[in-house]
N, C-alpha and C. Protein backbone atom coordinates (compact mmCIF):
# COMPACT_ATOMS: atom_id res chain seq x y z
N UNK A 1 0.85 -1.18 0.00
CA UNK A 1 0.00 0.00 0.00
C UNK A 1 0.89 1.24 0.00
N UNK A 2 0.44 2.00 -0.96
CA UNK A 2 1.61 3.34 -1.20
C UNK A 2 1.12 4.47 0.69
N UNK A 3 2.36 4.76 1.00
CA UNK A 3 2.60 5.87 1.96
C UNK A 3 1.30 6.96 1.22
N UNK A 4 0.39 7.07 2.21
CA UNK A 4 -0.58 8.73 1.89
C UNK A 4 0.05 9.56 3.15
N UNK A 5 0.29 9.20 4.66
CA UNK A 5 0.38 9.92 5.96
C UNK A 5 1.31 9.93 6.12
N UNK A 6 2.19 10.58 6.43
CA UNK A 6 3.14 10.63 7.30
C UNK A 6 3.66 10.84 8.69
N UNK A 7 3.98 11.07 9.67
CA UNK A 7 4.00 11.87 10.81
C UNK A 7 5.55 11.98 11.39
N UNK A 8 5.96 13.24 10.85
CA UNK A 8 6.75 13.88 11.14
C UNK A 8 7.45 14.25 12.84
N UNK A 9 8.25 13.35 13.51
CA UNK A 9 8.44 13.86 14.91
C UNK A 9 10.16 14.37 14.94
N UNK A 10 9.83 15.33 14.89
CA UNK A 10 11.24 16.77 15.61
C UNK A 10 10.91 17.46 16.23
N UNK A 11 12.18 17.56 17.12
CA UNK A 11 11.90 18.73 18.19
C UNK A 11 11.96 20.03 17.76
N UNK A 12 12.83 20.09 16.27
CA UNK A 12 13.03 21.83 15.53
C UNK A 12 12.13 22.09 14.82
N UNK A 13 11.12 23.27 15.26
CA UNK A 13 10.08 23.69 14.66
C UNK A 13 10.86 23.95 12.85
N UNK A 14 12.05 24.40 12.74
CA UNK A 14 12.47 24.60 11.16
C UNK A 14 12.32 23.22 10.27
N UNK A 15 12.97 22.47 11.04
CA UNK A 15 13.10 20.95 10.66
C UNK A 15 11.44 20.72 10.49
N UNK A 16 10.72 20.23 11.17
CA UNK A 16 9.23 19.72 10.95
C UNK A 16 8.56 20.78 10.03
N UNK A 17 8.89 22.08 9.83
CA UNK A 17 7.90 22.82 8.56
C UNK A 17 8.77 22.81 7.39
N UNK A 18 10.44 22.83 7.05
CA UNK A 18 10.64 22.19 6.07
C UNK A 18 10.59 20.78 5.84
N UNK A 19 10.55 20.03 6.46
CA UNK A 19 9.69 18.23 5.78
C UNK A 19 8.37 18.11 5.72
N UNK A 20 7.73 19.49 6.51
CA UNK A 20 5.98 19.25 6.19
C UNK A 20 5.74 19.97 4.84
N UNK A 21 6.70 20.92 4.54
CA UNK A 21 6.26 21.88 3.28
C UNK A 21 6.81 20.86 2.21
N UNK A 22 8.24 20.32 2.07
CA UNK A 22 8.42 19.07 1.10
C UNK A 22 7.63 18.04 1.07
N UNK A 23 6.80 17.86 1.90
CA UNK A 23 6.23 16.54 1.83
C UNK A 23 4.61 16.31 1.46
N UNK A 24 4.33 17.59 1.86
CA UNK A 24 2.95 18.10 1.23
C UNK A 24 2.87 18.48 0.21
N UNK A 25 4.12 19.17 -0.65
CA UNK A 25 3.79 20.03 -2.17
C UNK A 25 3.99 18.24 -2.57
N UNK A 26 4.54 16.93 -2.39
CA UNK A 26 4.03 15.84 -2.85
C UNK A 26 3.23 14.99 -3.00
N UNK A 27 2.10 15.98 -2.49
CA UNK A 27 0.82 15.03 -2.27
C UNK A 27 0.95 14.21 -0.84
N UNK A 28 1.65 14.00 0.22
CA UNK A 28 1.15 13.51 1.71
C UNK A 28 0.77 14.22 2.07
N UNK A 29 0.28 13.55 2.92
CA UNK A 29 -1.22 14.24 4.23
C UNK A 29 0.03 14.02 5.45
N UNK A 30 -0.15 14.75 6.26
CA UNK A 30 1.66 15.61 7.12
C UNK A 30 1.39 15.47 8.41
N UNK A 31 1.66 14.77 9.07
CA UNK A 31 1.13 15.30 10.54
C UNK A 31 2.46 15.56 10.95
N UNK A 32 2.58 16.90 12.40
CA UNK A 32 3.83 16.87 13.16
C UNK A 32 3.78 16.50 14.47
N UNK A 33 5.21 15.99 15.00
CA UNK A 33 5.12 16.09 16.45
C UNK A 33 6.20 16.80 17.13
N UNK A 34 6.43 17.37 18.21
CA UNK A 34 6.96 18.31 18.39
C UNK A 34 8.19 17.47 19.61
N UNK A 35 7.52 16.35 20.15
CA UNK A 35 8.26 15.23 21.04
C UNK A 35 8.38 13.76 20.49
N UNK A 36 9.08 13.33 21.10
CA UNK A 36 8.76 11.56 20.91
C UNK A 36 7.66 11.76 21.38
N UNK A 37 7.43 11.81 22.90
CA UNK A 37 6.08 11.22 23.40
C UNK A 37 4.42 11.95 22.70
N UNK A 38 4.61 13.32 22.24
CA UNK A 38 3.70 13.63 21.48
C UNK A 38 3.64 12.54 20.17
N UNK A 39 4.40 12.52 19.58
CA UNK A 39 4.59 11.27 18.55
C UNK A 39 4.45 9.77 18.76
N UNK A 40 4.26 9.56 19.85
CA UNK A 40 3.82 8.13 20.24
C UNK A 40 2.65 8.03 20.37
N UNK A 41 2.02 8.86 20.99
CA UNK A 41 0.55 9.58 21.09
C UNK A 41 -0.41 9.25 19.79
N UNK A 42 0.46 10.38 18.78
CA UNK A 42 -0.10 10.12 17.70
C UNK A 42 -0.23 9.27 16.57
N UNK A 43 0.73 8.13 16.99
CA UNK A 43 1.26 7.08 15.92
C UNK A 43 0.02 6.33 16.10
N UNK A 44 -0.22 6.55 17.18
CA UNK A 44 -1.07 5.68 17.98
C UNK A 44 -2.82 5.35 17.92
N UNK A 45 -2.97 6.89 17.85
CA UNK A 45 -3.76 7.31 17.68
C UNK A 45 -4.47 7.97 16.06
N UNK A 46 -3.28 8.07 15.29
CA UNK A 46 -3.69 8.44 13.86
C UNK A 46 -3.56 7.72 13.13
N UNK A 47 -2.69 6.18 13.37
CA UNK A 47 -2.27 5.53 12.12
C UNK A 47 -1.70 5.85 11.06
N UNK A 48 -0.61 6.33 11.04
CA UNK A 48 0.52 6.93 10.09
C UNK A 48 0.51 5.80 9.32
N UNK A 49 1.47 6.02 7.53
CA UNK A 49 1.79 5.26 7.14
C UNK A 49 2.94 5.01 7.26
N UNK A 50 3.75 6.02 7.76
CA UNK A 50 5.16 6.15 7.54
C UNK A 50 5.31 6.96 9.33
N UNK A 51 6.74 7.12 9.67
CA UNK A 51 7.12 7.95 10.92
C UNK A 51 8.60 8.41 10.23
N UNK A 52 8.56 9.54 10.26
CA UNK A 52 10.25 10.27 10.35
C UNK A 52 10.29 10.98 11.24
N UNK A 53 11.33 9.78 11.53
CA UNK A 53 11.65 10.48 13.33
C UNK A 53 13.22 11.09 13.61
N UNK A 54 13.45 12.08 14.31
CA UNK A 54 14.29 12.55 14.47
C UNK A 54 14.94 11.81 15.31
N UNK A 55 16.54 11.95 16.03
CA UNK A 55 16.92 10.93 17.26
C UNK A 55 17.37 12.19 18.22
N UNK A 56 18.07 13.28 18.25
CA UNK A 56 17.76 13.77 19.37
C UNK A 56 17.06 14.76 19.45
N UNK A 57 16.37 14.54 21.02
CA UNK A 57 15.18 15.23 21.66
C UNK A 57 15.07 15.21 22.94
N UNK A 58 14.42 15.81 23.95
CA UNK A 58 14.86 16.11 24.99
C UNK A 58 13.86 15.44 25.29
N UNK A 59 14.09 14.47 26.59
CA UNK A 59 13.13 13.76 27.01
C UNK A 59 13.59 12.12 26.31
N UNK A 60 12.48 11.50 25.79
CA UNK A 60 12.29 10.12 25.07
C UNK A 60 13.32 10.89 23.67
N UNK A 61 14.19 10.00 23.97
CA UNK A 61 15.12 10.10 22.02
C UNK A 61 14.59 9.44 21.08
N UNK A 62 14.52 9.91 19.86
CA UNK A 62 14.47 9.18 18.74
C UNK A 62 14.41 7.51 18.40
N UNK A 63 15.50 7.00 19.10
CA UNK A 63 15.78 5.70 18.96
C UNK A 63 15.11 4.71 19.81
N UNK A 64 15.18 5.55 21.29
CA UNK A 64 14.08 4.97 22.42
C UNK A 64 12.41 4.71 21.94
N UNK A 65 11.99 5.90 21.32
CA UNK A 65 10.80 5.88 20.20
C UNK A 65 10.62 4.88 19.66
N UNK A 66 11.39 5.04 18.87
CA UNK A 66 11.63 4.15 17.46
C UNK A 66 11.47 2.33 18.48
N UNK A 67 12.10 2.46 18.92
CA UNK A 67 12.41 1.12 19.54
C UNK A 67 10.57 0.41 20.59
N UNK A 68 9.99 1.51 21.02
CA UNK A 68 8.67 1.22 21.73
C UNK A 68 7.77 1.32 20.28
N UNK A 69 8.07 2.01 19.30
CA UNK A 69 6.86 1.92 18.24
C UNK A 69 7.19 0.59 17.63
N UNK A 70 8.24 -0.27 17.55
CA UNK A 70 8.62 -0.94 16.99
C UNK A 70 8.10 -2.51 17.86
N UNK A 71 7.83 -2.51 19.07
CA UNK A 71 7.31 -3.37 20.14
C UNK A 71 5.90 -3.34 20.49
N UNK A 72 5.32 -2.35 20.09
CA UNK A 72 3.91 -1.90 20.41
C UNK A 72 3.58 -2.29 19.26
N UNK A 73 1.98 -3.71 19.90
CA UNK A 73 1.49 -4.52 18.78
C UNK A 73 0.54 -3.53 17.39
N UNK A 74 0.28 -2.48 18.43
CA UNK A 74 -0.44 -1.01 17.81
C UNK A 74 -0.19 -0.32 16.69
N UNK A 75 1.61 -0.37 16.52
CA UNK A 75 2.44 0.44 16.09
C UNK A 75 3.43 -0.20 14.94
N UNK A 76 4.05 -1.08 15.51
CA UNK A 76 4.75 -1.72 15.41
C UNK A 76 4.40 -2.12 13.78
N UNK A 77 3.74 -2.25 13.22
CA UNK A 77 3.81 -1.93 11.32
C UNK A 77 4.10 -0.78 10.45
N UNK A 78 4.18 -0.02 11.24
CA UNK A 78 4.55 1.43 11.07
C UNK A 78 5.73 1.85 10.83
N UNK A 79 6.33 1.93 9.61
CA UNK A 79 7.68 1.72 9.33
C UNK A 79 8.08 3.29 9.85
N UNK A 80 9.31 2.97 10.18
CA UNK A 80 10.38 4.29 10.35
C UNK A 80 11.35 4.70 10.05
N UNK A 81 11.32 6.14 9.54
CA UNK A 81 12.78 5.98 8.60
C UNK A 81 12.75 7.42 9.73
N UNK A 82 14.82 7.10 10.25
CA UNK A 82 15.09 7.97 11.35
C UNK A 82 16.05 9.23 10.28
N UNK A 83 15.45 10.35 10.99
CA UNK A 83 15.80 11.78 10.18
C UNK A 83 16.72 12.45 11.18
N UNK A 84 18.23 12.23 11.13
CA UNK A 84 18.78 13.28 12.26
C UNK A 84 20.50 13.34 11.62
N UNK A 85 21.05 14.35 12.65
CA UNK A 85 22.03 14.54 12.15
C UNK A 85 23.46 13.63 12.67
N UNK A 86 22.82 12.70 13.59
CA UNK A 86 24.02 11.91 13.66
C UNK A 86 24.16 10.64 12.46
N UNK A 87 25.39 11.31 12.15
CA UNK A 87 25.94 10.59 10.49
C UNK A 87 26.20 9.57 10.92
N UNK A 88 27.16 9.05 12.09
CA UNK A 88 28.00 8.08 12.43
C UNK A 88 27.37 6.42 11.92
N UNK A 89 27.94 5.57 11.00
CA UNK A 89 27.59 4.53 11.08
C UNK A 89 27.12 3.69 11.88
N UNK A 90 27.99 3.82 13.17
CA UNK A 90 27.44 2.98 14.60
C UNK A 90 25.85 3.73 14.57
N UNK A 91 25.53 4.98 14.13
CA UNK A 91 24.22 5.07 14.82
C UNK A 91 23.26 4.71 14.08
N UNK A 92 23.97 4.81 12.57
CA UNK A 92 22.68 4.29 11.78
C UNK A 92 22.43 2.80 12.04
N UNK A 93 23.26 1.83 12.33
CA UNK A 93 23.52 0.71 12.80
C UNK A 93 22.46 0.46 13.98
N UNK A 94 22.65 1.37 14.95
CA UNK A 94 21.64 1.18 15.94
C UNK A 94 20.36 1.38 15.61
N UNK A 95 20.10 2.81 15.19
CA UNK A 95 18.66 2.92 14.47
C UNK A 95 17.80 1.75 13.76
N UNK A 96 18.41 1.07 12.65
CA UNK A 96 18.08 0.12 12.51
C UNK A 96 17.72 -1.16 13.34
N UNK A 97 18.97 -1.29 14.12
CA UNK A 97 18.52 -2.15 15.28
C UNK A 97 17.28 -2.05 16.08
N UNK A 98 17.00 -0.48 16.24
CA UNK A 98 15.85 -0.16 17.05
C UNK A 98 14.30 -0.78 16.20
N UNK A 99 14.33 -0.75 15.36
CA UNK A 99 12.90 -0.95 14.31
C UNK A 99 13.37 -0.31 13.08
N UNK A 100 14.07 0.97 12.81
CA UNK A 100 14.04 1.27 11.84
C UNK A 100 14.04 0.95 10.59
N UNK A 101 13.20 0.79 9.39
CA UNK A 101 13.60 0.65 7.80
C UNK A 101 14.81 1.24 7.86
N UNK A 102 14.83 2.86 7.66
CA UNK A 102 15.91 3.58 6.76
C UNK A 102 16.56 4.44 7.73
N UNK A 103 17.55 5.20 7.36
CA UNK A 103 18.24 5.91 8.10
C UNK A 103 18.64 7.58 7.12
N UNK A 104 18.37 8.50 7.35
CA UNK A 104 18.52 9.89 6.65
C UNK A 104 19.64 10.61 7.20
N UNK A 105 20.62 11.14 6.62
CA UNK A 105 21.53 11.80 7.40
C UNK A 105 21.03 13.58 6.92
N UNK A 106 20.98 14.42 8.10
CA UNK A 106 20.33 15.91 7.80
C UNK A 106 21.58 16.42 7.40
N UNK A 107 21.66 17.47 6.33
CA UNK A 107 20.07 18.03 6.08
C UNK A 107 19.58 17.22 4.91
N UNK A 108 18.23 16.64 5.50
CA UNK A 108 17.70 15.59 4.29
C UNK A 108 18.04 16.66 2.91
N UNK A 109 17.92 15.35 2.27
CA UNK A 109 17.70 15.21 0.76
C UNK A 109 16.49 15.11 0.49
N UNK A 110 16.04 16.17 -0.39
CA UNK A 110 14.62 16.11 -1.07
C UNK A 110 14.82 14.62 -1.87
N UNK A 111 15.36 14.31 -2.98
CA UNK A 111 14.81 13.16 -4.00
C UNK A 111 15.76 11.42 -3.21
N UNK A 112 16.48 11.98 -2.29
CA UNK A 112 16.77 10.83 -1.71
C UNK A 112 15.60 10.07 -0.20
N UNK A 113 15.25 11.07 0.09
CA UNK A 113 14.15 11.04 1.35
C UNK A 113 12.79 10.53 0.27
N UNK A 114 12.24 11.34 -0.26
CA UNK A 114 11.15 11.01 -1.32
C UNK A 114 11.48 9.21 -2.36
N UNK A 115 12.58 8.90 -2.53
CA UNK A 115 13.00 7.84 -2.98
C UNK A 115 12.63 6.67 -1.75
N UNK A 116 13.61 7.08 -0.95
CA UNK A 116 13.47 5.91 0.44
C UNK A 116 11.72 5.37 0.42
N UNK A 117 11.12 7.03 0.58
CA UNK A 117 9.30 6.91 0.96
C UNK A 117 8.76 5.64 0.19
N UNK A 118 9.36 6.07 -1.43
CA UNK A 118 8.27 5.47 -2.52
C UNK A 118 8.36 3.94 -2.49
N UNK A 119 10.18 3.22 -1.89
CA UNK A 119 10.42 2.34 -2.28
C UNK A 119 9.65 1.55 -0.48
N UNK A 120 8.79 2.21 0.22
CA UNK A 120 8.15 1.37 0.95
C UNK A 120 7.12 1.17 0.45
N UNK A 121 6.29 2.33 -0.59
CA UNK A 121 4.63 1.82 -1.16
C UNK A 121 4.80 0.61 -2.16
């Protein structure tokens, strides 16, 4: 089933309105979250098709997220591709470990981020 939702969780208001403004002039329907735990909330509660999640955030990190959406029988189909700026292999390594599909190194890529999306529908 092709990605229509997304839900966007960063803590940088710049970050979440440039991936909501790229991701909407493509036709998704955008949701943001401003926390992990606001974003767990809503994974939860909205049924995303997709989650791009950031990894740091104050409070619940990215990966901690990633890792309860990934265990939660609720959630847990809900693929995640993690959006942050730690490049380091070990972390994309972990990310994945956590649940993640994909891994994005910032500042995303418009046709590489949009690529990752398509090749989950």
């Amino acid at each position: 089933m092709p990605v229509q939702r997304i839900l966007v969780i960063d803590d940088s208001a710049t970050e979440r309105h440039y991936l909501a403004q790229m991701l909407s002039k493509h036709g998704f329907d955008v949701l943001t979250a401003d926390s992990a735990e606001q974003g767990l909330m809503l994974a939860r509660t909205q049924a995303p098709d997709l989650v791009l999640m950031d990894v740091v955030m104050p409070g619940l990190n990215g990966f901690q997220a990633t890792r309860q959406l990934a265990r939660d029988p609720e959630t847990q189909k809900i693929p995640v591709i993690m959006c942050t700026s730690k490049g380091q292999e070990t972390d994309r390594i972990w990310g994945l470990r956590q649940g993640a599909v994909e891994y994005v190194v910032k500042p995303v890529q418009e046709a590489e981020l949009l690529s990752k999306i398509r090749a989950l529908g």
